[in-house]
PDB file of N, CA and C in Angstrom:
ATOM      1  N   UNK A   1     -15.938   7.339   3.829  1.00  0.00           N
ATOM      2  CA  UNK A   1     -15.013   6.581   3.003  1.00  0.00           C
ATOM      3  C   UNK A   1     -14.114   7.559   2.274  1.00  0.00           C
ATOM      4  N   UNK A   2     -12.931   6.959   2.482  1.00  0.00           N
ATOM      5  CA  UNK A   2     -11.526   8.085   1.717  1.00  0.00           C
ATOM      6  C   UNK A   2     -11.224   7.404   0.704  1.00  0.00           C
ATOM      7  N   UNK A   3     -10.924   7.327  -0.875  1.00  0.00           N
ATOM      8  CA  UNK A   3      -9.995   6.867  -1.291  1.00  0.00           C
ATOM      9  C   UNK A   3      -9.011   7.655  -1.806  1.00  0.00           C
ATOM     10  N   UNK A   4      -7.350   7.274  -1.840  1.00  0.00           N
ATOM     11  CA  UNK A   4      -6.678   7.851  -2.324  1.00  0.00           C
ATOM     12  C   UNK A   4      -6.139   7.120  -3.744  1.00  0.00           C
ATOM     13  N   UNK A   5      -6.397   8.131  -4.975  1.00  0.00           N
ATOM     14  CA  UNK A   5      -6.362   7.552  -5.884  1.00  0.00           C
ATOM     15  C   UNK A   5      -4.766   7.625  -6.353  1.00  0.00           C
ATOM     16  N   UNK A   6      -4.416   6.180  -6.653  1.00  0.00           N
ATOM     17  CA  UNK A   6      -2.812   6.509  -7.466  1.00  0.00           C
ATOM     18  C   UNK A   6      -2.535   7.267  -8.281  1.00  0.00           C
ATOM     19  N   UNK A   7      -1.587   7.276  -9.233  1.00  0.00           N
ATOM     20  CA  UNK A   7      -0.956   7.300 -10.228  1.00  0.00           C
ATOM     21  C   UNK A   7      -0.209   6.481 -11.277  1.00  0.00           C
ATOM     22  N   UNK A   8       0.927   7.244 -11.338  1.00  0.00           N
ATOM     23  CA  UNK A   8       2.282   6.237 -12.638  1.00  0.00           C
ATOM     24  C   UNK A   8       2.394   5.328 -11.297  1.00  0.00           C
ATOM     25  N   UNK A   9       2.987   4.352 -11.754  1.00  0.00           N
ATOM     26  CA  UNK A   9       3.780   3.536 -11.271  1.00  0.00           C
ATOM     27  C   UNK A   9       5.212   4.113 -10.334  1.00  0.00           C
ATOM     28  N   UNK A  10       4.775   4.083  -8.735  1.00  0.00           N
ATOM     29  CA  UNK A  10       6.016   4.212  -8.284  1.00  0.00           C
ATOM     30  C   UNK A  10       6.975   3.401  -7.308  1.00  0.00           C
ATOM     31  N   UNK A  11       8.399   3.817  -6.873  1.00  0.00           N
ATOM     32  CA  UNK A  11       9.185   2.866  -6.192  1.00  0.00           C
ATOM     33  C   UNK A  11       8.310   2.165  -4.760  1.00  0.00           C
ATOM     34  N   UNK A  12       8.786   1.299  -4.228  1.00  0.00           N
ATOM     35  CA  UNK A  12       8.677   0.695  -2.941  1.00  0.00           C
ATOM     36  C   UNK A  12       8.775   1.742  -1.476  1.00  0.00           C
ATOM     37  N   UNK A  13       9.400   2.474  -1.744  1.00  0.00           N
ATOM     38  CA  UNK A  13       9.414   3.260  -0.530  1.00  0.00           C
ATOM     39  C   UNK A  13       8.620   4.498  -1.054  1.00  0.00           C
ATOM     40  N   UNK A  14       8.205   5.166  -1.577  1.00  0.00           N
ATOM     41  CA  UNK A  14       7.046   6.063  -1.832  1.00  0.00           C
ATOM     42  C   UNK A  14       6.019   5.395  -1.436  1.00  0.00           C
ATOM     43  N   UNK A  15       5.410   4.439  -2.264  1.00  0.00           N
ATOM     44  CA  UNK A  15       4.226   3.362  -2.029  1.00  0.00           C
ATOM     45  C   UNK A  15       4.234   2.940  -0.464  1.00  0.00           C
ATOM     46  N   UNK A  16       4.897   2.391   0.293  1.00  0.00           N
ATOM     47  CA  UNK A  16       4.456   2.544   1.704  1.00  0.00           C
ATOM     48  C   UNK A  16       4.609   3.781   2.432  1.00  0.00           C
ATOM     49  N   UNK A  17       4.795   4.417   2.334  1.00  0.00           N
ATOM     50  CA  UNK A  17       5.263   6.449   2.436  1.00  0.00           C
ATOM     51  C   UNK A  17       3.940   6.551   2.530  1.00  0.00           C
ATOM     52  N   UNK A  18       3.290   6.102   1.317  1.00  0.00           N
ATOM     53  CA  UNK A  18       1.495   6.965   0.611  1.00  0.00           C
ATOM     54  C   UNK A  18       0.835   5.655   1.735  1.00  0.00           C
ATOM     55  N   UNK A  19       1.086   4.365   1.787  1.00  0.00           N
ATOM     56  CA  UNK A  19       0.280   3.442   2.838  1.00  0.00           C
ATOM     57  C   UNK A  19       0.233   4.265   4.213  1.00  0.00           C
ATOM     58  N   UNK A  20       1.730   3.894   4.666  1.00  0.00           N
ATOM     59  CA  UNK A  20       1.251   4.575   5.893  1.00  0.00           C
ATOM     60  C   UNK A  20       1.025   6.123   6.261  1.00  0.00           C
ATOM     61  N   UNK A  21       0.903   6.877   5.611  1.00  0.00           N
ATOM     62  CA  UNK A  21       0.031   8.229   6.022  1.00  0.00           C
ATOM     63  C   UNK A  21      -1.101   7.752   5.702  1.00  0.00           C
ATOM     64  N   UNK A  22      -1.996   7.171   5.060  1.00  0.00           N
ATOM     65  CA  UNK A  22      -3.583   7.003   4.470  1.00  0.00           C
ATOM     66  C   UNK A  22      -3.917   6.073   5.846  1.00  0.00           C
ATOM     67  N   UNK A  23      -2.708   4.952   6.815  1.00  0.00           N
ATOM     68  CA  UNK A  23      -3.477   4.758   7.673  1.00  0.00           C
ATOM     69  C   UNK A  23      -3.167   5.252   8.811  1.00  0.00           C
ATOM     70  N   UNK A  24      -2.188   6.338   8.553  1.00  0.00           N
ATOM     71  CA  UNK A  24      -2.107   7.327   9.918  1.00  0.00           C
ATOM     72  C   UNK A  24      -3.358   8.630  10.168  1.00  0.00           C
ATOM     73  N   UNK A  25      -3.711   8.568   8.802  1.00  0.00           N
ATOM     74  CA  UNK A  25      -4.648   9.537   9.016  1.00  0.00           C
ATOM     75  C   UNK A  25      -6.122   8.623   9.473  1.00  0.00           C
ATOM     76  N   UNK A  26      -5.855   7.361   9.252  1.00  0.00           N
ATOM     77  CA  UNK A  26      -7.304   6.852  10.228  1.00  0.00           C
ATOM     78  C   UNK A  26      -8.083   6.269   9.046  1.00  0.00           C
ATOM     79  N   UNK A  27      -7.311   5.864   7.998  1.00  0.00           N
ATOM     80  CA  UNK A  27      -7.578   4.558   6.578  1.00  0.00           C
ATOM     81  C   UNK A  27      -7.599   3.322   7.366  1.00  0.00           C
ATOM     82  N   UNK A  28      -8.552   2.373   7.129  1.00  0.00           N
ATOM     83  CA  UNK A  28      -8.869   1.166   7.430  1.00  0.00           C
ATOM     84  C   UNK A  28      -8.090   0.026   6.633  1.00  0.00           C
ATOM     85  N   UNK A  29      -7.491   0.495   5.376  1.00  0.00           N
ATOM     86  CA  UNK A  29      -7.037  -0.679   4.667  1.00  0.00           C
ATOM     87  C   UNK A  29      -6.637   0.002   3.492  1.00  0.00           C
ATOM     88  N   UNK A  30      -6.108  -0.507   2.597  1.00  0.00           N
ATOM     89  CA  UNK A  30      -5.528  -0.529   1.104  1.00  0.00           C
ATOM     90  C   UNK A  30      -5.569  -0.830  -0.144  1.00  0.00           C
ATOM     91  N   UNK A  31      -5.864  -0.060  -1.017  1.00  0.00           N
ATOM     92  CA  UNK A  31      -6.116  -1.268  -2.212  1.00  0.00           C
ATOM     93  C   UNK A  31      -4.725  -0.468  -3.268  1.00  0.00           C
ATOM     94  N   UNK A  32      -4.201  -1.393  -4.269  1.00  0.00           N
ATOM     95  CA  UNK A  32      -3.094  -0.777  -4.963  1.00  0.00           C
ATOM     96  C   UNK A  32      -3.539  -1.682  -6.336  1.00  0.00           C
ATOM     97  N   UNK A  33      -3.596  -1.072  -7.407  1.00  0.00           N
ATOM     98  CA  UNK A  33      -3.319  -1.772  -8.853  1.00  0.00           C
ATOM     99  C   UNK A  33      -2.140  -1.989  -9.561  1.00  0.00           C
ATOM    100  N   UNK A  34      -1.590  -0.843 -10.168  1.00  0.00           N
ATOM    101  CA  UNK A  34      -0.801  -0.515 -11.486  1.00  0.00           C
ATOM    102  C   UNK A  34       0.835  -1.352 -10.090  1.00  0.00           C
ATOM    103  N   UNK A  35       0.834  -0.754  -9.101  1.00  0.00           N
ATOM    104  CA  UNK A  35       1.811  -1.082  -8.093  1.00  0.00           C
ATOM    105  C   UNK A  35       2.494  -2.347  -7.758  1.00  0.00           C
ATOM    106  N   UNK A  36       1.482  -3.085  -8.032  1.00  0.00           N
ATOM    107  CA  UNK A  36       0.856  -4.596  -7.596  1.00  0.00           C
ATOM    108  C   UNK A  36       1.400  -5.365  -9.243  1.00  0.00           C
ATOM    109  N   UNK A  37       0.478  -4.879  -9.976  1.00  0.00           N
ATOM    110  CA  UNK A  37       0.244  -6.090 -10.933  1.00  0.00           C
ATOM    111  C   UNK A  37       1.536  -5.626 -12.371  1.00  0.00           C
ATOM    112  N   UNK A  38       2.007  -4.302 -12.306  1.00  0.00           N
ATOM    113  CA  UNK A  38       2.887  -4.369 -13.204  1.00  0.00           C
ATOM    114  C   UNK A  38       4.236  -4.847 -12.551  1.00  0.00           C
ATOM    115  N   UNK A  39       4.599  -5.689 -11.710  1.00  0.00           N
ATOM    116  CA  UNK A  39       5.475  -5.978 -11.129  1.00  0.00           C
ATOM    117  C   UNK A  39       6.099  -7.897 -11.611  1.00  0.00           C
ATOM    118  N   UNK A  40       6.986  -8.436 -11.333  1.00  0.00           N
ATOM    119  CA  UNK A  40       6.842  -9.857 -11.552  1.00  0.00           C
ATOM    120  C   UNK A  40       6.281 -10.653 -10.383  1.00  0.00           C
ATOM    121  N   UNK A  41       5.919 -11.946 -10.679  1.00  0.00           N
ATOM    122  CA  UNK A  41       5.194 -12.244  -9.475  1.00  0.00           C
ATOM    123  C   UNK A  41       6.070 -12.240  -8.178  1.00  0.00           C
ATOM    124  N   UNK A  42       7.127 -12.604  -7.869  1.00  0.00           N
ATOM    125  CA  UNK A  42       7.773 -12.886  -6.292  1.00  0.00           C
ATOM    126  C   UNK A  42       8.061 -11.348  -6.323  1.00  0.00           C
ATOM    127  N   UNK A  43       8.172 -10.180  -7.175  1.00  0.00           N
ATOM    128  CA  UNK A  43       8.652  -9.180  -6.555  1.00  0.00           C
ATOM    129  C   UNK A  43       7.279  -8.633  -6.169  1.00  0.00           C
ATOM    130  N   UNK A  44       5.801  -8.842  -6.749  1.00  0.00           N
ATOM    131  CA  UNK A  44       4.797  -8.452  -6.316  1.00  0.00           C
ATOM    132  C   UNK A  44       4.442  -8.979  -4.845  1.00  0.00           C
ATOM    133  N   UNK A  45       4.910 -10.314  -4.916  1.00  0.00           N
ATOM    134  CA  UNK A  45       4.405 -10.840  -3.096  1.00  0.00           C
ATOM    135  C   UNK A  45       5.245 -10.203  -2.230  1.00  0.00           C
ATOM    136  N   UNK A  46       6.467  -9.936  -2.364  1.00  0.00           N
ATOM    137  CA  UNK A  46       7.274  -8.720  -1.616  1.00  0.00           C
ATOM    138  C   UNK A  46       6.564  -7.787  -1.560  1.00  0.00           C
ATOM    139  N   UNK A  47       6.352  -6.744  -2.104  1.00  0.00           N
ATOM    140  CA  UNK A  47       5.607  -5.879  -2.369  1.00  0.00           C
ATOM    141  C   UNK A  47       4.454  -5.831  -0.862  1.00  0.00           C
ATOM    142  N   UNK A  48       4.023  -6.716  -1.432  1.00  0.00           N
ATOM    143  CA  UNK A  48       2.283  -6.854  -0.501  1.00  0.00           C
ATOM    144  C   UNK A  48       2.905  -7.348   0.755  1.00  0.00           C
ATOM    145  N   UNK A  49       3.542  -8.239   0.865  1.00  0.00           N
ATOM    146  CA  UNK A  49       4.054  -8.668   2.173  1.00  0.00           C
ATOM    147  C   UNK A  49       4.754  -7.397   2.996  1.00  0.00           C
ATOM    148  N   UNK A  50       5.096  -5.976   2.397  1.00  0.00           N
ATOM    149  CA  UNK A  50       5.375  -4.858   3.239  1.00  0.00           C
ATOM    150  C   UNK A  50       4.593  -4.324   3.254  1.00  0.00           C
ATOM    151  N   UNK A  51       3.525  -4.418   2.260  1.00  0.00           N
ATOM    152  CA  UNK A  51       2.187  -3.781   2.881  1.00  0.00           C
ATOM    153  C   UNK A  51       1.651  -4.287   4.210  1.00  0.00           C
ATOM    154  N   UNK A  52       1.665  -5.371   4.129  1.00  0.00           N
ATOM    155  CA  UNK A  52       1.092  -6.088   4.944  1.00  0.00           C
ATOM    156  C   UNK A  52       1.718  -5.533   6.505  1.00  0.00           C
ATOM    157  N   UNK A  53       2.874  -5.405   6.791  1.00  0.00           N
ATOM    158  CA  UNK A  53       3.782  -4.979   7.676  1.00  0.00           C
ATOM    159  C   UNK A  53       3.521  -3.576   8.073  1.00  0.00           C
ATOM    160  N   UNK A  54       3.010  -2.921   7.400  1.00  0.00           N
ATOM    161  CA  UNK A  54       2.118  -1.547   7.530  1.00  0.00           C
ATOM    162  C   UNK A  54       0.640  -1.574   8.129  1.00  0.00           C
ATOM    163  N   UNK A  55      -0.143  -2.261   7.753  1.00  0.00           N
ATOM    164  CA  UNK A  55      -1.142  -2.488   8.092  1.00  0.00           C
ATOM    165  C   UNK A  55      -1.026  -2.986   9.557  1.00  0.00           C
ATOM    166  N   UNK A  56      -0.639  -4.014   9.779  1.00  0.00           N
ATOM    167  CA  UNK A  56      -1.046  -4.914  11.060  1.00  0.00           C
ATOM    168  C   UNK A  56      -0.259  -3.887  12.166  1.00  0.00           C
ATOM    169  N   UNK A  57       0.696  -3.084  11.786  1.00  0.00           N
ATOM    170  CA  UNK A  57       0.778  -1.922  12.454  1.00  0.00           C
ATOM    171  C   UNK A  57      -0.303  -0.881  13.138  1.00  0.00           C
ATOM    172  N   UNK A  58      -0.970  -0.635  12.178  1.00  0.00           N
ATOM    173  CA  UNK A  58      -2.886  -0.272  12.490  1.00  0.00           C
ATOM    174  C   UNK A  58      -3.929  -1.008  12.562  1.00  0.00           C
ATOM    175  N   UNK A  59      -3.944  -1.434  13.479  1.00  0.00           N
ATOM    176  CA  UNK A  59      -5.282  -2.270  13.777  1.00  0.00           C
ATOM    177  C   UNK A  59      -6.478  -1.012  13.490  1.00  0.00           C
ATOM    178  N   UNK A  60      -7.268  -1.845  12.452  1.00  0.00           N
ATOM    179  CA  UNK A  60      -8.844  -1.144  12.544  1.00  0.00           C
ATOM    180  C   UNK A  60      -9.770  -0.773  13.794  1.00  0.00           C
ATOM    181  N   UNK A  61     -10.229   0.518  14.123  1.00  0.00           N
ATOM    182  CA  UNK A  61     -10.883   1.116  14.983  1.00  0.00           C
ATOM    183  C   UNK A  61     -12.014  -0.048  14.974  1.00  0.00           C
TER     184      UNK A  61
END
């Protein structure tokens, strides 16, 4: 088990930058806080909905 731990709060394109290397290097999935929840809600479901677009890119081994 890897986790990569955040930081401050950063933009949208860093944050999937840091997603997809964690699942290029062979990360199973994602978890994000400060990223996620200091956001408003429809800009947070954006947010996750490009996560999401990252992920299903890597299917789990």
């Amino acid at each position: 088990l890897v986790l990569v731990s955040g930081g401050e709060r950063a933009g949208d394109d860093a944050m999937y930058r840091k997603a997809e290397q964690a699942m290029d290097a062979g990360g199973l999935g994602c978890i994000f806080g400060r990223n996620v929840w200091q956001r408003g809600y429809d800009e947070s479901l954006a947010f996750v909905d490009g996560l999401k677009e990252i992920l299903v890119q890597h299917p789990s081994q």
